[in-house]
PDB file of N, CA and C in Angstrom:
ATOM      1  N   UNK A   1     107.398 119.376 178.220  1.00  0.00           N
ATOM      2  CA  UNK A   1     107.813 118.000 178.303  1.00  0.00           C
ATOM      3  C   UNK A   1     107.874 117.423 176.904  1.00  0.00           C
ATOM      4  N   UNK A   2     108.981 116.602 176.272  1.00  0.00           N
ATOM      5  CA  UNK A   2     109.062 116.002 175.187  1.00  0.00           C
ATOM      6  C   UNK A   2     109.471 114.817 175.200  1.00  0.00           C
ATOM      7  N   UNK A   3     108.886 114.216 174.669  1.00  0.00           N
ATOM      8  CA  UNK A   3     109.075 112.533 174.568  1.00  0.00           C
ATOM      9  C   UNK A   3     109.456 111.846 173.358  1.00  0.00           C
ATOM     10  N   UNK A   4     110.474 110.961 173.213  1.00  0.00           N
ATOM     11  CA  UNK A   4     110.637 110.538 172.134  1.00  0.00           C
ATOM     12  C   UNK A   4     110.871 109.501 172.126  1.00  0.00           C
ATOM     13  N   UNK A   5     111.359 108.131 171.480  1.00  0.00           N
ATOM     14  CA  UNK A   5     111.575 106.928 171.188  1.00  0.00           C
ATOM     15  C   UNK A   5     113.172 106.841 171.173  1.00  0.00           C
ATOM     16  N   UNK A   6     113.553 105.620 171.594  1.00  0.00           N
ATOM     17  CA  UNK A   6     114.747 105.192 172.033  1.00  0.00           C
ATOM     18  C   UNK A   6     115.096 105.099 170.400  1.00  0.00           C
ATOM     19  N   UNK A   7     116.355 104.881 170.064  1.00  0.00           N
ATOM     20  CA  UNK A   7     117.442 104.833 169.083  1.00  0.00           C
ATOM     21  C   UNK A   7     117.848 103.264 169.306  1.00  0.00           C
ATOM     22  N   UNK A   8     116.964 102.604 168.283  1.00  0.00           N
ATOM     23  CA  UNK A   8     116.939 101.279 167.607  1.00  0.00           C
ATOM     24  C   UNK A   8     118.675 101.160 168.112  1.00  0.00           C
ATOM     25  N   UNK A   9     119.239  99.959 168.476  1.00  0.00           N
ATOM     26  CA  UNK A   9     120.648  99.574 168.016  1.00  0.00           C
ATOM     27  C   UNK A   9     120.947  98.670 167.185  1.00  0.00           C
ATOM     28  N   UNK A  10     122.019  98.728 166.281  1.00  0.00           N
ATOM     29  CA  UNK A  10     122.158  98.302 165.240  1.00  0.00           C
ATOM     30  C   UNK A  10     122.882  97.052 165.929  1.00  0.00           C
ATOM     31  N   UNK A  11     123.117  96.051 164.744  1.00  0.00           N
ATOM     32  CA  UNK A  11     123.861  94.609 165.151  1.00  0.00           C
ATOM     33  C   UNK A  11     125.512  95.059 165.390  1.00  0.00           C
ATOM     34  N   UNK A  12     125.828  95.931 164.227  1.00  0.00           N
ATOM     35  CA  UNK A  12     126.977  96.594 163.903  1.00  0.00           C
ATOM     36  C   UNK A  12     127.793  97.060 165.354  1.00  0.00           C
ATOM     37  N   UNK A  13     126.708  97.624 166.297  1.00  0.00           N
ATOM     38  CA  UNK A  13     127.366  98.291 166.952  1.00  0.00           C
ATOM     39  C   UNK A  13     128.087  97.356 168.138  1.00  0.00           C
ATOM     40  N   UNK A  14     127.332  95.636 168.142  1.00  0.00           N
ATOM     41  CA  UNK A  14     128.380  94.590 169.152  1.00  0.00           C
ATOM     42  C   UNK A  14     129.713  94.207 168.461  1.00  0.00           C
ATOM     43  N   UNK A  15     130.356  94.972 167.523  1.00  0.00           N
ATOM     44  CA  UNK A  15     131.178  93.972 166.262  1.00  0.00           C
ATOM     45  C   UNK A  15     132.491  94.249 167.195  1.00  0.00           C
ATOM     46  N   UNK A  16     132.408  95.203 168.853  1.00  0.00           N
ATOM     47  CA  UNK A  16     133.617  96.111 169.398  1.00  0.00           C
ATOM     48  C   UNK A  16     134.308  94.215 170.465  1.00  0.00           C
ATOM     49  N   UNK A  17     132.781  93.144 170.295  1.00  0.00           N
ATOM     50  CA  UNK A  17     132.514  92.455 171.635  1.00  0.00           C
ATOM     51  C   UNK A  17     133.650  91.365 170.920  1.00  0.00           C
ATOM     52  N   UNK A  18     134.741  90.835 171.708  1.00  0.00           N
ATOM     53  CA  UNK A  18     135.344  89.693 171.436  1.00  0.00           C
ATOM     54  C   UNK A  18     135.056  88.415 171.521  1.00  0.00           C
ATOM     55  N   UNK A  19     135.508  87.040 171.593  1.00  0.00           N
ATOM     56  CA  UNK A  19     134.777  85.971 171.961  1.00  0.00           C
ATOM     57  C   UNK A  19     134.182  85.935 172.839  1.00  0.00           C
ATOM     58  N   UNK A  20     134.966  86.142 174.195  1.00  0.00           N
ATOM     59  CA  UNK A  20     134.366  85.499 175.890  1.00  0.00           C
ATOM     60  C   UNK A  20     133.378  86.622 175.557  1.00  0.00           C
ATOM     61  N   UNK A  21     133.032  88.042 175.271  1.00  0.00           N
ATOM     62  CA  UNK A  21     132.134  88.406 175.643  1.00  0.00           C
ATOM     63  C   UNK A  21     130.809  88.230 174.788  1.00  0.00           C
ATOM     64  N   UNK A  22     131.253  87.718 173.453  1.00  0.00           N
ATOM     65  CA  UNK A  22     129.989  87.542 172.802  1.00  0.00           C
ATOM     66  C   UNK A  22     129.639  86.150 173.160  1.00  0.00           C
ATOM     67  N   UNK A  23     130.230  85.371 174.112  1.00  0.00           N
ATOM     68  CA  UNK A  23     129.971  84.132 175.070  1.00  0.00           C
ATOM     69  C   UNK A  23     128.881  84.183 175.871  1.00  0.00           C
ATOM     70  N   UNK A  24     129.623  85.765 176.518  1.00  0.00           N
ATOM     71  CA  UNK A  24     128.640  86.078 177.866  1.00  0.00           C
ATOM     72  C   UNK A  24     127.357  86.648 177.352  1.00  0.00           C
ATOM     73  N   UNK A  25     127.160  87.102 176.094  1.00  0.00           N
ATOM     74  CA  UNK A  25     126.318  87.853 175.917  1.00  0.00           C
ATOM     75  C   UNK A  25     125.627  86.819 174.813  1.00  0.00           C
ATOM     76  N   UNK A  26     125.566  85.485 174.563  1.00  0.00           N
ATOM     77  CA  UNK A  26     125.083  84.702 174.592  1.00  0.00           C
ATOM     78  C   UNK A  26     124.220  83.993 175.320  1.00  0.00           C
ATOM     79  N   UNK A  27     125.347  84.328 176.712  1.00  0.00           N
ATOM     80  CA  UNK A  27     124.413  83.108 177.595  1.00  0.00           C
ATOM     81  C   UNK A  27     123.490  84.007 178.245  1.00  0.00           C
ATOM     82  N   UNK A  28     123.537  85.588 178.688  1.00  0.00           N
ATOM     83  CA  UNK A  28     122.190  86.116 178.604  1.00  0.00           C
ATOM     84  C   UNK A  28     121.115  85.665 177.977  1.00  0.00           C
ATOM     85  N   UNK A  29     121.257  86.087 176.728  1.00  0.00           N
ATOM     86  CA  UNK A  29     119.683  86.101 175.615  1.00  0.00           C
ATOM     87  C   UNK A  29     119.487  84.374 175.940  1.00  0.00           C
ATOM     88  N   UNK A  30     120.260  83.073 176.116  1.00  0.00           N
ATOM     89  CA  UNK A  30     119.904  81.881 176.552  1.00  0.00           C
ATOM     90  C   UNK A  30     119.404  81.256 177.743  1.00  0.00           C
ATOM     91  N   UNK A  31     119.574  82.251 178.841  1.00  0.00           N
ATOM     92  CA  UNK A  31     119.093  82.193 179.992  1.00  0.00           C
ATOM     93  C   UNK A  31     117.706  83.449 180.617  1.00  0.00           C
ATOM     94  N   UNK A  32     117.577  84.142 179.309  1.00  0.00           N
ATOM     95  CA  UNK A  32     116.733  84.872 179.589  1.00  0.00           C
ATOM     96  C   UNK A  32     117.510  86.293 180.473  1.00  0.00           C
ATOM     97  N   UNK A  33     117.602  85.772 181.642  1.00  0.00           N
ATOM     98  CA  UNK A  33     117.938  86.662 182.679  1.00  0.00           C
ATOM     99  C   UNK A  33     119.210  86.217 183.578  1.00  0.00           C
ATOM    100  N   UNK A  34     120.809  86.241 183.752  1.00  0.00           N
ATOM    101  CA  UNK A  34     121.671  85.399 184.123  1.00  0.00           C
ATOM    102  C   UNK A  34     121.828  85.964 185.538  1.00  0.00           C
ATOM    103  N   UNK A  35     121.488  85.333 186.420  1.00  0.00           N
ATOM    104  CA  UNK A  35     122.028  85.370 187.426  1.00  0.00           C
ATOM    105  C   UNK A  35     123.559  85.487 188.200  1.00  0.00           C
ATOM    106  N   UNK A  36     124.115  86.492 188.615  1.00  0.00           N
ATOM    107  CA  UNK A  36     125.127  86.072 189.056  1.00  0.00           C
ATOM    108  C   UNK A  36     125.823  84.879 189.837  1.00  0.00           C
ATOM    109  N   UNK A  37     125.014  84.511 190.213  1.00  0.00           N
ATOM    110  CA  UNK A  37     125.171  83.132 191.313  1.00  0.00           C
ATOM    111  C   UNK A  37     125.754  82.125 190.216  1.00  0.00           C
ATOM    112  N   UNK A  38     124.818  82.050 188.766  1.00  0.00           N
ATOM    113  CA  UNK A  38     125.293  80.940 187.924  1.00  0.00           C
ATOM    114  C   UNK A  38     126.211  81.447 187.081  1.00  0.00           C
ATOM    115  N   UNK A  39     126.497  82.567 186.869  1.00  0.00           N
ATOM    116  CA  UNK A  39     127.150  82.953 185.702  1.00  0.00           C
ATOM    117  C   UNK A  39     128.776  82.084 185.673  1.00  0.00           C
ATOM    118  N   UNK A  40     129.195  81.927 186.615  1.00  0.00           N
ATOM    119  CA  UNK A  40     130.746  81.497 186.036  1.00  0.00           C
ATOM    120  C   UNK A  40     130.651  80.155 186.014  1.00  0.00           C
ATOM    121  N   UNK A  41     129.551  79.255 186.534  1.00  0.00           N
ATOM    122  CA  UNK A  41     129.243  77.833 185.937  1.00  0.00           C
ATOM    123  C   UNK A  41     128.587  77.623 184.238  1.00  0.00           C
ATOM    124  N   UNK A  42     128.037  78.744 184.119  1.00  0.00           N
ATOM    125  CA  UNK A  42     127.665  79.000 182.879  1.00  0.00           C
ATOM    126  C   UNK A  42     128.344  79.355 181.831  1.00  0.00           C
ATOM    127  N   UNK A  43     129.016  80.539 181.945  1.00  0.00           N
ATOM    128  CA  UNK A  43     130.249  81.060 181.121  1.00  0.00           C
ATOM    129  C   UNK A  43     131.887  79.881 181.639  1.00  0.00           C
ATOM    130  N   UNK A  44     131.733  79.008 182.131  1.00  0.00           N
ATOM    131  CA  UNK A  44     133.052  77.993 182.572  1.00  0.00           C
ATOM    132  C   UNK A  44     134.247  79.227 182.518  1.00  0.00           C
ATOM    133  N   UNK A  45     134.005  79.761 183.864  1.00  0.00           N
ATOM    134  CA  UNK A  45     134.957  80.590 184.237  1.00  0.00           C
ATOM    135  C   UNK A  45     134.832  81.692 186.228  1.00  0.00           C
ATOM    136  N   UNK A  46     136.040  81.614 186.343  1.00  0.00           N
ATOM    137  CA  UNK A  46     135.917  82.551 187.565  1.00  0.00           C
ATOM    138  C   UNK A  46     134.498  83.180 187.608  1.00  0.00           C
ATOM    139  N   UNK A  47     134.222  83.256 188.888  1.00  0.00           N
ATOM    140  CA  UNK A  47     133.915  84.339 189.157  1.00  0.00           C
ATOM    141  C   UNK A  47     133.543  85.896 189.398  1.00  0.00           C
ATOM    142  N   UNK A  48     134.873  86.643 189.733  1.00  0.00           N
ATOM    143  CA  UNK A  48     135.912  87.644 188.562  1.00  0.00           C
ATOM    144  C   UNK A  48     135.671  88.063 187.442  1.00  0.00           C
ATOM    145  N   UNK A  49     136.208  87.211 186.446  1.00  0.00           N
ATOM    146  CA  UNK A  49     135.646  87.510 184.964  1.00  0.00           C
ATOM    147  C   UNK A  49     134.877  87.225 184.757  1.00  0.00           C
ATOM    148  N   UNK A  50     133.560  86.399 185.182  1.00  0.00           N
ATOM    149  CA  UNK A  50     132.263  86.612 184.758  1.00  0.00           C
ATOM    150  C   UNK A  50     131.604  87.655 185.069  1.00  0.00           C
ATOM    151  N   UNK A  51     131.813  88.520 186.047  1.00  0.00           N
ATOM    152  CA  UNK A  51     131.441  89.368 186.475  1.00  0.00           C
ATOM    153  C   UNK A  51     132.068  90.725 185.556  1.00  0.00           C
ATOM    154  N   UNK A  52     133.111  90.699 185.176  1.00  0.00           N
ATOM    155  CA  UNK A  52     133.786  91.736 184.422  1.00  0.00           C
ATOM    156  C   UNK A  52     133.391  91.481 182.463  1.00  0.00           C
ATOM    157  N   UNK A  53     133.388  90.177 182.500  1.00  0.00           N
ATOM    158  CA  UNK A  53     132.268  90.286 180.855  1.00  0.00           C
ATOM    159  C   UNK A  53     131.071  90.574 181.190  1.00  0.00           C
ATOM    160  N   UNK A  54     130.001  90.808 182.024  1.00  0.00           N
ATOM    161  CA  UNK A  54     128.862  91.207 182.393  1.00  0.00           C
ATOM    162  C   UNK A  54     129.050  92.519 182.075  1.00  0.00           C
ATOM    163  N   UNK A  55     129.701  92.907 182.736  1.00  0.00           N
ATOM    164  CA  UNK A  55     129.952  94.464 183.446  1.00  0.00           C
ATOM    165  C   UNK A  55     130.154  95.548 182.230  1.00  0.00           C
ATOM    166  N   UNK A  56     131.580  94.422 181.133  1.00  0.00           N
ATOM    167  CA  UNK A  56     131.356  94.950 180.000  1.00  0.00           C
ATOM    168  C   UNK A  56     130.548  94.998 178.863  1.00  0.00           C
ATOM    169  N   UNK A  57     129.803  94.200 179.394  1.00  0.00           N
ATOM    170  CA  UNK A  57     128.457  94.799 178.012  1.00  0.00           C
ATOM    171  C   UNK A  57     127.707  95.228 178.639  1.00  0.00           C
ATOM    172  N   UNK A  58     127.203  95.443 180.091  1.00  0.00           N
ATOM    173  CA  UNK A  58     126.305  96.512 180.294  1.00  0.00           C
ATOM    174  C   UNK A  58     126.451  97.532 180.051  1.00  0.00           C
ATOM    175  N   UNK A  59     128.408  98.335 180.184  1.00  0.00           N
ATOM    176  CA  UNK A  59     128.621  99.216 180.005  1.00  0.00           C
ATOM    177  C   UNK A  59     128.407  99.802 178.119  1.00  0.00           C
ATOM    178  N   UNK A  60     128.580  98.582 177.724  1.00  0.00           N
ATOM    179  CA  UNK A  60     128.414  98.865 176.110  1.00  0.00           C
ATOM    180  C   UNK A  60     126.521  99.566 176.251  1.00  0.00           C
ATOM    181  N   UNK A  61     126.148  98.816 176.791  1.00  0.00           N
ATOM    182  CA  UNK A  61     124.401  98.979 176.781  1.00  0.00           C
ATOM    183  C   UNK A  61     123.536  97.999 176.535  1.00  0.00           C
ATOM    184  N   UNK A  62     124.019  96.663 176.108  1.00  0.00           N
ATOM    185  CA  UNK A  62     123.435  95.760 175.393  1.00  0.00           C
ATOM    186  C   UNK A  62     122.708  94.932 176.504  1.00  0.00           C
ATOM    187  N   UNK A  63     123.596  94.917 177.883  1.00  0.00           N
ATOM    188  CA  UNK A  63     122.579  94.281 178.546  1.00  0.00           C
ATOM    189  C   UNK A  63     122.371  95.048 180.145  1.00  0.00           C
ATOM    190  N   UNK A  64     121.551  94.554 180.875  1.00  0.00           N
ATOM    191  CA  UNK A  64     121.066  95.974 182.175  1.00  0.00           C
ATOM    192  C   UNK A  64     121.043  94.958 183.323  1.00  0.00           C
ATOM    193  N   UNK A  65     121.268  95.133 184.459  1.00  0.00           N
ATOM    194  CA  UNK A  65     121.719  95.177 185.653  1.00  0.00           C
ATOM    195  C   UNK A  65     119.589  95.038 186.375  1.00  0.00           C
ATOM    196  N   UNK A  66     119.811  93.770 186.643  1.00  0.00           N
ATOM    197  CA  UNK A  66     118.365  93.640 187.342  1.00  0.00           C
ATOM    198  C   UNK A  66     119.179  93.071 189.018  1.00  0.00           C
ATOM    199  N   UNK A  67     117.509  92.776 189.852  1.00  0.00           N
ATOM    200  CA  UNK A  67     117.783  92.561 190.675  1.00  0.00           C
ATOM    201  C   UNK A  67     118.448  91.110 191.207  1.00  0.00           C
ATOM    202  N   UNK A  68     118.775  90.215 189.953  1.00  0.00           N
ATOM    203  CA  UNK A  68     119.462  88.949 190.612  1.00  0.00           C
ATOM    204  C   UNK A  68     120.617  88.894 189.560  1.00  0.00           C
ATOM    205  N   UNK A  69     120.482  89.563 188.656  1.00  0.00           N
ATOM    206  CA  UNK A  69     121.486  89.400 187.758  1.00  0.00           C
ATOM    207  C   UNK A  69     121.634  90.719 186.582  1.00  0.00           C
ATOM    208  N   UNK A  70     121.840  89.804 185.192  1.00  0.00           N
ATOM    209  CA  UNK A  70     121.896  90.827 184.094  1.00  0.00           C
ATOM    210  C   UNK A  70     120.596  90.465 182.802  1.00  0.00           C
ATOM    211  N   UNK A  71     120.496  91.425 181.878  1.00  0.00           N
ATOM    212  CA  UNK A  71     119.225  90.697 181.182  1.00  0.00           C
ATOM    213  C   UNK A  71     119.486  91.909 180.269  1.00  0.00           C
ATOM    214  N   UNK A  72     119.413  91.766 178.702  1.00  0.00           N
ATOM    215  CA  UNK A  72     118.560  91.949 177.335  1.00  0.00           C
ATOM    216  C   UNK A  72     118.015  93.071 177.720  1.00  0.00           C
ATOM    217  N   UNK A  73     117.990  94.155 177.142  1.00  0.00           N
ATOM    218  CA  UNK A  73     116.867  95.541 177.558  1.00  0.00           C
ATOM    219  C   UNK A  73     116.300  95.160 176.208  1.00  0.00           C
ATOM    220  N   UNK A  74     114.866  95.647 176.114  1.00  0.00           N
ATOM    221  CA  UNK A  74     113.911  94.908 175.520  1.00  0.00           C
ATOM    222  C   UNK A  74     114.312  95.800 173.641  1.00  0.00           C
ATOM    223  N   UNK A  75     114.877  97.192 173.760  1.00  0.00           N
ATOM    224  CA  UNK A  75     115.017  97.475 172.883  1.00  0.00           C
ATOM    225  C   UNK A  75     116.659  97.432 172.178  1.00  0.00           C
ATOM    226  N   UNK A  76     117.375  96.223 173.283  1.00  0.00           N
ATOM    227  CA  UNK A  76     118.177  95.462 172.205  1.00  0.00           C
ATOM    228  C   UNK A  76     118.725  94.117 171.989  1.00  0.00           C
ATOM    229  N   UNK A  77     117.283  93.948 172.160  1.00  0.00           N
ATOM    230  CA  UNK A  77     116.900  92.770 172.022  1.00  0.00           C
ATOM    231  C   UNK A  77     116.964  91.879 170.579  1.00  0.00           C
ATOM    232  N   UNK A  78     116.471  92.788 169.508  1.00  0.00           N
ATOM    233  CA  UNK A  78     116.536  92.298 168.147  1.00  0.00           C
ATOM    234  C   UNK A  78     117.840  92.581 167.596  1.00  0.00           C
ATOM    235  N   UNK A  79     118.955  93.410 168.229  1.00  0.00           N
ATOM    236  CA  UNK A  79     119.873  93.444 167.298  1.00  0.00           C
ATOM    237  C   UNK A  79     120.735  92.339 168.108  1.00  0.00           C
ATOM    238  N   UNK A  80     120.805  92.274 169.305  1.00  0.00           N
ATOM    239  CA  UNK A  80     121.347  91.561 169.850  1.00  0.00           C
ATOM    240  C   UNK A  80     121.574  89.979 169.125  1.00  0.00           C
ATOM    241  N   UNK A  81     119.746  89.199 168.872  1.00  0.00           N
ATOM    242  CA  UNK A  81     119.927  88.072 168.585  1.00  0.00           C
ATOM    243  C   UNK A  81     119.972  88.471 167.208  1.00  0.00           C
ATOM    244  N   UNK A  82     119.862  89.241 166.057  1.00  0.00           N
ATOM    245  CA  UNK A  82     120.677  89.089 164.853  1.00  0.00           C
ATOM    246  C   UNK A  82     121.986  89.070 164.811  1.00  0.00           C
ATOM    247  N   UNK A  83     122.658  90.118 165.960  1.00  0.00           N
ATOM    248  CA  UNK A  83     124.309  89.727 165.552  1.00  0.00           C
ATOM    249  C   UNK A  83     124.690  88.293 166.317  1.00  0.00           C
ATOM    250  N   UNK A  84     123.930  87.926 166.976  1.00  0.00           N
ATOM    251  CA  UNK A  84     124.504  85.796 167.484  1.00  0.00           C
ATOM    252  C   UNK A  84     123.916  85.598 166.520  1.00  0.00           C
ATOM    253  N   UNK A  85     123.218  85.609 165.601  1.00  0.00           N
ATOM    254  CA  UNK A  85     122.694  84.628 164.648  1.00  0.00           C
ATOM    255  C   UNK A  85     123.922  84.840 163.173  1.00  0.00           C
ATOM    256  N   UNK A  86     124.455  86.093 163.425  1.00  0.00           N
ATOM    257  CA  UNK A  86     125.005  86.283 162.166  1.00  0.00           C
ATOM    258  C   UNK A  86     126.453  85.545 162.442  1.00  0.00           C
ATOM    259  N   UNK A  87     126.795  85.685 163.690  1.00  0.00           N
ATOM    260  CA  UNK A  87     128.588  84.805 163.877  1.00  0.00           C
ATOM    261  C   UNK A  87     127.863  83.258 164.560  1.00  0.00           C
ATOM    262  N   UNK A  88     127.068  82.799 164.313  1.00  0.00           N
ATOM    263  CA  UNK A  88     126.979  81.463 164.603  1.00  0.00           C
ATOM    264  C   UNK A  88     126.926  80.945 165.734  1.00  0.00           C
ATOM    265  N   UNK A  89     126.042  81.922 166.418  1.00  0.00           N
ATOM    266  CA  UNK A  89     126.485  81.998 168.016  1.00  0.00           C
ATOM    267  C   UNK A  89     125.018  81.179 168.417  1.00  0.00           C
ATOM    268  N   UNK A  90     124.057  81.547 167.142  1.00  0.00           N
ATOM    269  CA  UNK A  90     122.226  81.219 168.227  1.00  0.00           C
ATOM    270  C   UNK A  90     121.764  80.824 166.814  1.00  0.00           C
ATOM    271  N   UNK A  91     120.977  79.486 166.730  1.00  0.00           N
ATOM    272  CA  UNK A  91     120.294  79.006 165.515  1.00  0.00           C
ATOM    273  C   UNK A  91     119.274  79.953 165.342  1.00  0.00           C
ATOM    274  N   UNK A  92     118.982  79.467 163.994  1.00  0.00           N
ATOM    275  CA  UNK A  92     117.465  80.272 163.855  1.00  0.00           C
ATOM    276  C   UNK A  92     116.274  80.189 164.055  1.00  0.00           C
TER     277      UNK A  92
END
């Protein structure tokens, strides 16, 4: 059995995320944990595409699929809020 430590993510690696999704992936790390129920009152949009900017950054990895919604995995967490802090997305 071998065990090792997850692979830090860099800020670099959200630079693929466009507006609406560095929106959505805003209002994660601001809501803690986003519920689907609120997400398209939150993100001011369908349904639909709130669900499909979710979808695409889970698939990136940045955020994970809980039981009411989506949420921050704890180890990317710090690059996450350095790259909103670096495009002006989250104060300091």
């Amino acid at each position: 059995l071998r065990v090792r430590l997850f692979e830090v993510p860099t800020p670099d690696e959200l630079e693929v995320l466009l507006g609406d999704a560095r929106f959505a992936l805003h209002a994660v790390v601001l809501h803690g944990e986003l519920h689907l129920d609120d997400a398209p009152a939150v993100m001011q949009t369908s349904p639909a595409a709130a669900l499909a900017l979710l979808e695409q950054l889970r698939a990136l990895g940045c955020v994970v699929r809980t039981e009411g919604g989506y949420a921050v995995p704890i180890h990317w967490y710090r690059a996450v809020v350095r790259f909103l802090r670096r495009k002006h997305l989250l104060a300091a």
